[in-house]
Protein backbone atom coordinates (compact mmCIF):
# COMPACT_ATOMS: atom_id res chain seq x y z
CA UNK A 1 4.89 -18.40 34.14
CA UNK A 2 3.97 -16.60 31.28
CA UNK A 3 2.12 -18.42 28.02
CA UNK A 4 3.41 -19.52 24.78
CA UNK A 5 2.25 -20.04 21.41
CA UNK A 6 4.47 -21.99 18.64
CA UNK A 7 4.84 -20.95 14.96
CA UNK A 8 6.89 -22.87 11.93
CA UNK A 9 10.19 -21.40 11.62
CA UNK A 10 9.21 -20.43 8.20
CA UNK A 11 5.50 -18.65 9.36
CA UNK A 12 6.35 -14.87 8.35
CA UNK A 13 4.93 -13.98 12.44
CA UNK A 14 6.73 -11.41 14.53
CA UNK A 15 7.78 -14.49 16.47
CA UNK A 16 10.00 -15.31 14.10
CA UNK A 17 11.45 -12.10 12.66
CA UNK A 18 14.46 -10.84 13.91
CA UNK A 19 13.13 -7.98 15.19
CA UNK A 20 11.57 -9.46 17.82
CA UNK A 21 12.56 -8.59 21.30
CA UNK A 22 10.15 -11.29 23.39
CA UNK A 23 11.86 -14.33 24.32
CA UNK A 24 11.75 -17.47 22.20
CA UNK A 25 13.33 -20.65 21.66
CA UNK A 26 13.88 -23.11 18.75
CA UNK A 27 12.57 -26.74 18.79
CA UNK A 28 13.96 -29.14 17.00
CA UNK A 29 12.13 -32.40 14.73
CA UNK A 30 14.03 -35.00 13.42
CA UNK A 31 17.31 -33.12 13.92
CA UNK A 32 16.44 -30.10 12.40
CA UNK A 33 15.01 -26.87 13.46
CA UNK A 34 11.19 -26.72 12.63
CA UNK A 35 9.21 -24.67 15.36
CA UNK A 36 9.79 -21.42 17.29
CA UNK A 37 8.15 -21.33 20.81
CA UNK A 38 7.82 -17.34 21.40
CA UNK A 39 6.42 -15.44 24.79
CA UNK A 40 2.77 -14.38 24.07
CA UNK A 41 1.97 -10.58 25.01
CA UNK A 42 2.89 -7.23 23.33
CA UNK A 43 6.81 -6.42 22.78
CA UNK A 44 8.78 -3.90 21.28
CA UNK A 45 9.46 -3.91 17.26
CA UNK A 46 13.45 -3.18 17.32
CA UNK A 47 13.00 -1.65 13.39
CA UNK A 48 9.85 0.39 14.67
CA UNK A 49 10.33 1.47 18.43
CA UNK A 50 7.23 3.28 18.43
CA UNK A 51 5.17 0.10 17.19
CA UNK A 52 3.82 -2.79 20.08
CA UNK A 53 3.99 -5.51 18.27
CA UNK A 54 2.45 -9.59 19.04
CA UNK A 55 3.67 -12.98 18.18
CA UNK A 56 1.58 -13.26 15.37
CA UNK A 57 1.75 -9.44 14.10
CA UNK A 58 3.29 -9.40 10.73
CA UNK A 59 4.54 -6.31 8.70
CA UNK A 60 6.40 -6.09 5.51
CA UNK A 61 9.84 -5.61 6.58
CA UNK A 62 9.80 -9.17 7.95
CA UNK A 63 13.19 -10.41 8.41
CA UNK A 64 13.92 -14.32 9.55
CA UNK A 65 15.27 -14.79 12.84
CA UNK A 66 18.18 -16.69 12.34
CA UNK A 67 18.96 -18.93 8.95
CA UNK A 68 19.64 -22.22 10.12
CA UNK A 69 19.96 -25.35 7.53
């Protein structure tokens, strides 16, 4: 099983961009979305192919992963 690592929906992490091609998963607090559980280990950037990217990589063309209220 591989590991995790959770980030605040609103960190600006690779985990939650939407360019992120790991898996991940939303978890909810009190009815509303408030952590992002993402797959550690190196992934793909979809904007940058040729760039390996981690959960907690950041770059400026950060992008949030889905806008939930």
């Amino acid at each position: 099983m591989p590991s995790t690592s959770t980030y605040k929906i609103s960190e600006k992490k690779c985990a939650t961009c939407s360019y992120w091609t790991g898996g991940r998963e939303i978890q909810v607090v009190n009815l509303k979305p408030y952590y992002i559980k993402a797959v550690s280990g190196q992934f793909q950037c979809l904007l940058n192919p040729a760039r390996k990217v981690g959960a907690v990589s950041q770059c400026n063309r950060w992008k949030m992963w889905e806008k939930i209220d």
